[in-house]
C-alpha atoms as a PDB file:
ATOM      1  CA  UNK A   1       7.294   7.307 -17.891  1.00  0.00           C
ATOM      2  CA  UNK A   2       7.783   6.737 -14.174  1.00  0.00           C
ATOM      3  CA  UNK A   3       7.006   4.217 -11.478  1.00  0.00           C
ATOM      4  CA  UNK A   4       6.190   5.099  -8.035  1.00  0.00           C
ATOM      5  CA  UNK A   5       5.892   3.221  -5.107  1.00  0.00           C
ATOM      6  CA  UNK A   6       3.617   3.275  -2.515  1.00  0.00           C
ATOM      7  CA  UNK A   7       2.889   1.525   0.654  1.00  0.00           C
ATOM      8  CA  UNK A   8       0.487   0.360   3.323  1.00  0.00           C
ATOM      9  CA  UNK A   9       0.880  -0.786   6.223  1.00  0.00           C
ATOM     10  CA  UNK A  10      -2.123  -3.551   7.509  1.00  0.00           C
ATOM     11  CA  UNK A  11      -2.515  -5.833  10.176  1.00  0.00           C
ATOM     12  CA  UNK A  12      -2.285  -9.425  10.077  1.00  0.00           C
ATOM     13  CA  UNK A  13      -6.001  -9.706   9.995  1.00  0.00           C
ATOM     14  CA  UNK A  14      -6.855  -6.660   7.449  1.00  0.00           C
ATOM     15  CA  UNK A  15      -3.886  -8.789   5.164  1.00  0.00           C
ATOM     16  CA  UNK A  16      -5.895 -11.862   5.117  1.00  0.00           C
ATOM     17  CA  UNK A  17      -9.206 -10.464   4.817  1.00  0.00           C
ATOM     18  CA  UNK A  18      -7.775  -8.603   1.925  1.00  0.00           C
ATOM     19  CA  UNK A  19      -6.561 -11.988   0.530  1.00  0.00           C
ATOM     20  CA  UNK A  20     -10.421 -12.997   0.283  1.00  0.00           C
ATOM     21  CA  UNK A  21     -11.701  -9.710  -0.511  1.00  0.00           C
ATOM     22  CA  UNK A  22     -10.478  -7.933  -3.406  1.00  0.00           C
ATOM     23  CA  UNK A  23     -13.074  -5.505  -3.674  1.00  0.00           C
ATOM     24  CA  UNK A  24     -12.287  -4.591   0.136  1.00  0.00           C
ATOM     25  CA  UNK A  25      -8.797  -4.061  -0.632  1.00  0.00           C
ATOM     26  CA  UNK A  26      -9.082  -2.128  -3.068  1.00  0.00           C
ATOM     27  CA  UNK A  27     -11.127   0.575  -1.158  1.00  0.00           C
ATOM     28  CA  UNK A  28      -8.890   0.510   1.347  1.00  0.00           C
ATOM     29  CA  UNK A  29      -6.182   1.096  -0.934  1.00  0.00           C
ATOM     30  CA  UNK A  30      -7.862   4.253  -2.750  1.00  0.00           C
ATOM     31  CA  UNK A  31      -9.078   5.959   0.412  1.00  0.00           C
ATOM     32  CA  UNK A  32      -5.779   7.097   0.974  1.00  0.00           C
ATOM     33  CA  UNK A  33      -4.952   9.029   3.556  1.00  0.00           C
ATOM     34  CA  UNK A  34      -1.689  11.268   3.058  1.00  0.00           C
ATOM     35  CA  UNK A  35      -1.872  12.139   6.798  1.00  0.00           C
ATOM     36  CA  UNK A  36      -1.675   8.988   8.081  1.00  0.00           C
ATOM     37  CA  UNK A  37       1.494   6.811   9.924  1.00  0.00           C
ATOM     38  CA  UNK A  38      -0.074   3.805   7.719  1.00  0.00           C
ATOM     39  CA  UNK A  39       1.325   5.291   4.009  1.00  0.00           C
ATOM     40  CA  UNK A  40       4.620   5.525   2.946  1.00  0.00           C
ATOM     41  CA  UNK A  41       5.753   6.090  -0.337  1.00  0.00           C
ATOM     42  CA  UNK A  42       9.421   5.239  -1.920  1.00  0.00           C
ATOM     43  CA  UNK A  43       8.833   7.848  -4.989  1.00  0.00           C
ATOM     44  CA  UNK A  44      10.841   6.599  -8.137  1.00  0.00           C
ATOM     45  CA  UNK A  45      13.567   5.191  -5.799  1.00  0.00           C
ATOM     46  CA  UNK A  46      11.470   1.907  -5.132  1.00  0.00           C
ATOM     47  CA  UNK A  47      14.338  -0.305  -7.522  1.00  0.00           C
ATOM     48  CA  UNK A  48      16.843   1.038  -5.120  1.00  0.00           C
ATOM     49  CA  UNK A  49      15.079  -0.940  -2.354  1.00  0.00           C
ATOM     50  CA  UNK A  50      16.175  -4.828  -4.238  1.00  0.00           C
ATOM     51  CA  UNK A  51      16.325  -7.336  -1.323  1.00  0.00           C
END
């Protein structure tokens, strides 16, 4: 079993409208879009990245 991470970059605004609206952020989170500059994704080396 594995964990990947994966990340999205929003603006301010898109943040706290997805703070109000789950159901939003959620389809913005599954239209993903492998092409753009917006996703990044750490693979299985996300508990590498401890602050």
């Amino acid at each position: 079993m594995s964990m990947n991470g994966n990340w999205l970059r929003v603006s301010p605004d898109e943040l706290e409208q997805a703070r109000t609206d789950f159901a939003w952020a959620h389809h913005l989170a599954t239209e993903r879009d492998d092409n753009s500059e917006r996703w990044t994704a750490t693979d299985k080396a996300w508990n590498g990245l401890e602050f």
